[in-house]
C-alpha atoms as a PDB file:
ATOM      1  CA  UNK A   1       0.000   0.000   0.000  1.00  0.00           C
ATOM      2  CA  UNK A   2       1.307   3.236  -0.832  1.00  0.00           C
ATOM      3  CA  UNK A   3       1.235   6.178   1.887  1.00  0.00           C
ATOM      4  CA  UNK A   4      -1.679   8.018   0.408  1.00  0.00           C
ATOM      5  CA  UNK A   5      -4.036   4.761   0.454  1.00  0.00           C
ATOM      6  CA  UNK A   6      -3.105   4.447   4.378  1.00  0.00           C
ATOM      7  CA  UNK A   7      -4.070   7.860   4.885  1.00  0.00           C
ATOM      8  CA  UNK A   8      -7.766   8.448   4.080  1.00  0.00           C
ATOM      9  CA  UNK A   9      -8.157  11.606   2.722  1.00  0.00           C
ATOM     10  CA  UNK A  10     -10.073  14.264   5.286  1.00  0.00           C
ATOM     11  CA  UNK A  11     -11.423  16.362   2.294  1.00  0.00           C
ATOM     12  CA  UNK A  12     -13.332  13.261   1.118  1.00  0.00           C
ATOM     13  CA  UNK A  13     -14.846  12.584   4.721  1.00  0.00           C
ATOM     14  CA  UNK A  14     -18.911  13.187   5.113  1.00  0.00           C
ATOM     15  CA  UNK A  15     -19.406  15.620   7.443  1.00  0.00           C
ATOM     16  CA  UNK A  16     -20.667  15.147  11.036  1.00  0.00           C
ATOM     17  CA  UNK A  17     -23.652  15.282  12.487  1.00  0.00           C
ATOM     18  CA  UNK A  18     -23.997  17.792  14.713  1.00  0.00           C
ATOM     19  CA  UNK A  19     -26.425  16.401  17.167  1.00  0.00           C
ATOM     20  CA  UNK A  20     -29.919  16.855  17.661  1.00  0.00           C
ATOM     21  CA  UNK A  21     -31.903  19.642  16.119  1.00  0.00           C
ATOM     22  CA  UNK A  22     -33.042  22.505  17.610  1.00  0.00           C
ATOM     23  CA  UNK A  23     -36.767  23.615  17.944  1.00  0.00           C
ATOM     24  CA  UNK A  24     -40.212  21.780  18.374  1.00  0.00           C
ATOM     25  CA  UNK A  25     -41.706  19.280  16.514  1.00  0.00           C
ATOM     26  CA  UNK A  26     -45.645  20.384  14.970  1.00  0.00           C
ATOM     27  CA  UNK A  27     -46.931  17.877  17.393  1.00  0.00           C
ATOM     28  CA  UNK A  28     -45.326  18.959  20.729  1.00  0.00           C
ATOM     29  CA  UNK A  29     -46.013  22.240  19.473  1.00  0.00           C
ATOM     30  CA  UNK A  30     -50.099  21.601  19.522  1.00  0.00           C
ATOM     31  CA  UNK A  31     -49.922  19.294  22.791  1.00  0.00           C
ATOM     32  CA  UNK A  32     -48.602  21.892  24.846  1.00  0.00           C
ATOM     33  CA  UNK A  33     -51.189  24.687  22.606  1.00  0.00           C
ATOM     34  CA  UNK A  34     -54.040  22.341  23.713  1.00  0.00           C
ATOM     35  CA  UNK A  35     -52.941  22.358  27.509  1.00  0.00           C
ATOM     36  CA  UNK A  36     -52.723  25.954  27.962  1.00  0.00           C
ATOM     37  CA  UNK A  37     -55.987  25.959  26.142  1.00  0.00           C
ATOM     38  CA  UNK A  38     -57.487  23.560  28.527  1.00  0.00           C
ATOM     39  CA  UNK A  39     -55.948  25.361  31.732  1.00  0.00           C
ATOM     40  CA  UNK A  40     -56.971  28.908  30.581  1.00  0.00           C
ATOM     41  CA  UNK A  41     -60.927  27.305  29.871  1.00  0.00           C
ATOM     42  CA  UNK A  42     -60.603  26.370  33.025  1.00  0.00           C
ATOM     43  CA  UNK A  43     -59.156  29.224  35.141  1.00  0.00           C
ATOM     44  CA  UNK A  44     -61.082  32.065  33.132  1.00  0.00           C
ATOM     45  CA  UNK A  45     -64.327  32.228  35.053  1.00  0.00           C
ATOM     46  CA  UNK A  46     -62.486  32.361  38.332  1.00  0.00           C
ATOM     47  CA  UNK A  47     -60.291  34.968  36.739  1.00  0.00           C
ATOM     48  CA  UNK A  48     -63.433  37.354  35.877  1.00  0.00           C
ATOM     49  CA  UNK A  49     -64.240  37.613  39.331  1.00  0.00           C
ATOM     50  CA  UNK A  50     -61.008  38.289  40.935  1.00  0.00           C
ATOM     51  CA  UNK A  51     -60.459  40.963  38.304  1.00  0.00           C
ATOM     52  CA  UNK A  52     -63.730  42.448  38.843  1.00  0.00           C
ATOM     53  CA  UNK A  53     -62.748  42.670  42.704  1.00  0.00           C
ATOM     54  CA  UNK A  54     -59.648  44.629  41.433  1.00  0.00           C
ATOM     55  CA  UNK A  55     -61.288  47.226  40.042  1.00  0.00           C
ATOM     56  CA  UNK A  56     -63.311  47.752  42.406  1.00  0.00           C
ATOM     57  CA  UNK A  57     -60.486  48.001  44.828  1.00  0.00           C
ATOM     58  CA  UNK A  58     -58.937  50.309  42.382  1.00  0.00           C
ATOM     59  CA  UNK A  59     -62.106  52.862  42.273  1.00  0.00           C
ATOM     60  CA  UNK A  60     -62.153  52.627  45.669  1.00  0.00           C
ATOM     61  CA  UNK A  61     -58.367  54.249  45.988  1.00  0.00           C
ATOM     62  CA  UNK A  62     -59.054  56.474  43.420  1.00  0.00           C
ATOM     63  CA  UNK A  63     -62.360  57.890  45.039  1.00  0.00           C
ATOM     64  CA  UNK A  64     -60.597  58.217  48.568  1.00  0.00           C
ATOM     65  CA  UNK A  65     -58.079  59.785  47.068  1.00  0.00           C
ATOM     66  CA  UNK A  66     -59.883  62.525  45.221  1.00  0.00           C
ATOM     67  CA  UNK A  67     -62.164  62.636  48.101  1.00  0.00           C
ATOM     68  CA  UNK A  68     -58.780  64.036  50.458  1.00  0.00           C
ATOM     69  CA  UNK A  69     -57.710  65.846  47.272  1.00  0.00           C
ATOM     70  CA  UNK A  70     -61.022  67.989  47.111  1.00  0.00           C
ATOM     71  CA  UNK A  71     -60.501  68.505  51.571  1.00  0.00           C
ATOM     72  CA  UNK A  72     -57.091  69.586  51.352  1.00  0.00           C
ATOM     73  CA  UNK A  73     -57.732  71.912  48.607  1.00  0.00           C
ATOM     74  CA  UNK A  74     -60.476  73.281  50.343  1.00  0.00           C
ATOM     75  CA  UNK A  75     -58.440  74.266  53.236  1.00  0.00           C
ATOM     76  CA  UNK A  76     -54.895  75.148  51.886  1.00  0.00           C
ATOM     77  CA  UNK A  77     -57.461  77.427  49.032  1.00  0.00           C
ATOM     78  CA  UNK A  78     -59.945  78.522  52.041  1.00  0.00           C
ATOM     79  CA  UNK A  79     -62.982  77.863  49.442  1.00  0.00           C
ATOM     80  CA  UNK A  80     -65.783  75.378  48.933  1.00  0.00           C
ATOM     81  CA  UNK A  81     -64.785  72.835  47.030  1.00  0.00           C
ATOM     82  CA  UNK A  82     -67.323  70.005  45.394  1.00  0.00           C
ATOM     83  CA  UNK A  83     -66.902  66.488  44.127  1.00  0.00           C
ATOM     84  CA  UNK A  84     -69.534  65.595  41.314  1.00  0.00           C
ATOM     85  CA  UNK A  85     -70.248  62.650  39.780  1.00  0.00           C
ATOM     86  CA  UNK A  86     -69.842  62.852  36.143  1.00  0.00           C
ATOM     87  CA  UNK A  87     -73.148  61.560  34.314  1.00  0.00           C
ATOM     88  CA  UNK A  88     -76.146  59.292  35.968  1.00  0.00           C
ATOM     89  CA  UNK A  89     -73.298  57.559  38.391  1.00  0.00           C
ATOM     90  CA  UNK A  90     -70.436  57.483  40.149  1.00  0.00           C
ATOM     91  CA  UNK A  91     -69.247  55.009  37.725  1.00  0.00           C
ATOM     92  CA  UNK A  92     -69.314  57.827  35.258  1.00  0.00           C
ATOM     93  CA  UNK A  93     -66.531  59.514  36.483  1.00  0.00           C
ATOM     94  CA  UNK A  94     -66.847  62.527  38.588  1.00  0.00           C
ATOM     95  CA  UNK A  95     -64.372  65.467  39.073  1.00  0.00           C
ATOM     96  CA  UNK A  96     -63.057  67.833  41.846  1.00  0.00           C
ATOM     97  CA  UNK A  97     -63.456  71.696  41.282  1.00  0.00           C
ATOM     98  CA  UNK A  98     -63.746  75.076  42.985  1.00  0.00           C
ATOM     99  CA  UNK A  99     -67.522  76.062  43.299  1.00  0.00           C
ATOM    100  CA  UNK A 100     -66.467  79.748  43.559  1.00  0.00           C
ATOM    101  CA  UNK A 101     -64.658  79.320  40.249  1.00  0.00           C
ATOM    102  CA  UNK A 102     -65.459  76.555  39.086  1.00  0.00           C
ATOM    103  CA  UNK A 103     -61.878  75.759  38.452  1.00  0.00           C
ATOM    104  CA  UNK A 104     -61.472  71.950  37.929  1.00  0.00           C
ATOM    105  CA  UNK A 105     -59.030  70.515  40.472  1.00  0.00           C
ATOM    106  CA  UNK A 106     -58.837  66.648  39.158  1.00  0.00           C
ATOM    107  CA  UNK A 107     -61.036  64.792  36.836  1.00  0.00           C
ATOM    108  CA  UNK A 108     -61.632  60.532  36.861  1.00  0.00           C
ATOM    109  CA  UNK A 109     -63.286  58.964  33.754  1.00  0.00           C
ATOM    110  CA  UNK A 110     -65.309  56.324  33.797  1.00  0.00           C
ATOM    111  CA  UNK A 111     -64.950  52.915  35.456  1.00  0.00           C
ATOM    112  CA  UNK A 112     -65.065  49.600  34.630  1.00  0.00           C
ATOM    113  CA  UNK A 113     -68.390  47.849  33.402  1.00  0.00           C
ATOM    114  CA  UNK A 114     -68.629  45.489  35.836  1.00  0.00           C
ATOM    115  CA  UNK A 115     -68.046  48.054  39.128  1.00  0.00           C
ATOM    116  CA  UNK A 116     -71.324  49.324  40.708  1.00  0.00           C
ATOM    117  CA  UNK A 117     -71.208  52.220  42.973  1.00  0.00           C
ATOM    118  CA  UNK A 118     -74.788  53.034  45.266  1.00  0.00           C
ATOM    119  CA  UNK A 119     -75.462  54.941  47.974  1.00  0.00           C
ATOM    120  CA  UNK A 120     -73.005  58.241  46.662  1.00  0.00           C
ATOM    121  CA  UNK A 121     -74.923  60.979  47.139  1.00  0.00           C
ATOM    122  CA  UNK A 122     -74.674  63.234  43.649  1.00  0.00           C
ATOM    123  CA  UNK A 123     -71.908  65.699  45.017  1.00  0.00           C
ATOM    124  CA  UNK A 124     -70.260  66.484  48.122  1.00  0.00           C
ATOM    125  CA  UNK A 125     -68.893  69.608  48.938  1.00  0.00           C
ATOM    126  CA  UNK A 126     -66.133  70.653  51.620  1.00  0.00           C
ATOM    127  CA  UNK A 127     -65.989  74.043  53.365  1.00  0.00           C
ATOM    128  CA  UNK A 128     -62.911  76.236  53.756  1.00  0.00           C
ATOM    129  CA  UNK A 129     -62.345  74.290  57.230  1.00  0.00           C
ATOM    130  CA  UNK A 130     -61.837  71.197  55.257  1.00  0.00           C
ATOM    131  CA  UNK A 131     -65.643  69.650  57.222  1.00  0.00           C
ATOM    132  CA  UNK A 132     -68.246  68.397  54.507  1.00  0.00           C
ATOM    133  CA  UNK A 133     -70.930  70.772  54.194  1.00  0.00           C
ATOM    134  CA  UNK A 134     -73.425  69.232  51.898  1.00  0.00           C
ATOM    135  CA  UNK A 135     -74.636  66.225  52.331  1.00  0.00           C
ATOM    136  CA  UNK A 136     -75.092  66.597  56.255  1.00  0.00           C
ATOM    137  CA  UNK A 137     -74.215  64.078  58.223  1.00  0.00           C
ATOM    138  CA  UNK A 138     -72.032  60.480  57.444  1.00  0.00           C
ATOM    139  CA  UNK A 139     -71.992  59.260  53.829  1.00  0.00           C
ATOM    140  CA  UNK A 140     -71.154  55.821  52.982  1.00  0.00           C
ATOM    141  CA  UNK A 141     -70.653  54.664  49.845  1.00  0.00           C
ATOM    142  CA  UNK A 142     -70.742  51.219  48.730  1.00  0.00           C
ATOM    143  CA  UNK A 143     -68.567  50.237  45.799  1.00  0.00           C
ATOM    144  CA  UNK A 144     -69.111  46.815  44.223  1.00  0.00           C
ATOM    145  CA  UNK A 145     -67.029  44.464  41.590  1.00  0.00           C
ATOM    146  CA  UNK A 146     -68.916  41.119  40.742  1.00  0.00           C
ATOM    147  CA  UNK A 147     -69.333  39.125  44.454  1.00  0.00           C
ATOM    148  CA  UNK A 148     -66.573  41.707  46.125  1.00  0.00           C
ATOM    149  CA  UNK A 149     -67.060  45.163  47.941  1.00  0.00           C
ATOM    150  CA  UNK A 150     -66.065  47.812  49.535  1.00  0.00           C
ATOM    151  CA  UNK A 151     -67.414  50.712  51.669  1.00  0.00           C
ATOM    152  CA  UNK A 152     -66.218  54.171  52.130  1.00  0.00           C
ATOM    153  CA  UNK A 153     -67.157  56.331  54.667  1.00  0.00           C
ATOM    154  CA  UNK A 154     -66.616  59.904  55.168  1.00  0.00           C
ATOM    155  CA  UNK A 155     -67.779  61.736  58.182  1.00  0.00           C
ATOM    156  CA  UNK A 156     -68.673  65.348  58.815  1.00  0.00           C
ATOM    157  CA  UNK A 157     -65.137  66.068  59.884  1.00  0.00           C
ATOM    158  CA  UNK A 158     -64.010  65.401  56.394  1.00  0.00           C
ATOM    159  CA  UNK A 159     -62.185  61.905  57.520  1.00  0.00           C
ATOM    160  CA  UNK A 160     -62.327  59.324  54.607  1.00  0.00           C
ATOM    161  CA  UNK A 161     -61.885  55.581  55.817  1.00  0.00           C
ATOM    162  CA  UNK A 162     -62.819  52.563  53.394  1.00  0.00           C
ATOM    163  CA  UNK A 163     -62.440  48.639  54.563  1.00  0.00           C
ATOM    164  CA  UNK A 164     -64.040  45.308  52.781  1.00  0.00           C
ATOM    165  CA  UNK A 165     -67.788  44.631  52.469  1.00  0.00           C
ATOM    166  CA  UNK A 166     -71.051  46.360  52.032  1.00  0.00           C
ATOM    167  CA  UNK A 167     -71.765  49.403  54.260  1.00  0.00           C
ATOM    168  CA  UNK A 168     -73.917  48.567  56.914  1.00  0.00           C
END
């Protein structure tokens, strides 16, 4: 044998393989499809309801917040200032403004479909010592997503405290 028949020749070699291919296959590809559609049929309805719950939560902040917005305006600005509801409801949106003026303070737009808000009385207005002048008395307002609420009470003195369930 001559030295170049010993030698095979590594030009002339078929190339390796380089191991398995990357990706998915079409079928693993449709299992795992068909499980997350499965789990997501599933979870969905209980999904609805905590998100519902959320946004009521989140109305909730957002009222309280204007609600110490339109007090502390009223006293740093020594005016009357108002919160109004924006259309039919609460869930409408509302926003805060002077009465003297009429200058608008803060503005919220409508909520979510599925919140309900009831017992809100159409406006509420704050004197220059920060106290609520109009309604008289307490006013609790009961905001509702799906199964979940959430009251809010202000009293005379302007105070604005909310905690879980219905108002009593």
């Amino acid at each position: 044998m001559t030295a170049q028949t010993a030698m095979p020749n590594r030009r002339s070699r078929a190339p390796r393989a380089r191991g398995a291919t990357r990706g998915f296959t079409l079928v693993e590809m449709m299992t795992v499809v068909s499980i997350l559609a499965v789990m997501l049929g599933i979870l969905a309805p209980s999904f609805s309801g905590f998100l519902a719950g959320q946004q009521a939560k989140s109305l909730t902040y957002d009222l309280t917040a204007d609600l110490m917005l339109a007090r502390n305006e009223a006293l740093k600005r020594n005016v009357t200032v108002a919160i109004t509801r924006g259309g039919a409801g609460w869930e409408e949106g509302w926003t805060v403004a002077t009465v003297a003026t009429a200058e608008q303070l803060s503005r919220r737009n409508a909520a979510a479909q599925s919140v309900t808000v009831s017992g809100a009385p159409a406006s509420i207005r704050f004197d220059p010592n920060g106290r609520v002048s109009s309604p008289l008395g307490s006013v609790r307002i009961t905001i509702g997503g799906g199964t979940n609420y959430r009251c809010l009470e202000l009293d005379p003195s302007g105070r604005v405290r909310s905690h879980t369930g219905a108002c009593a």
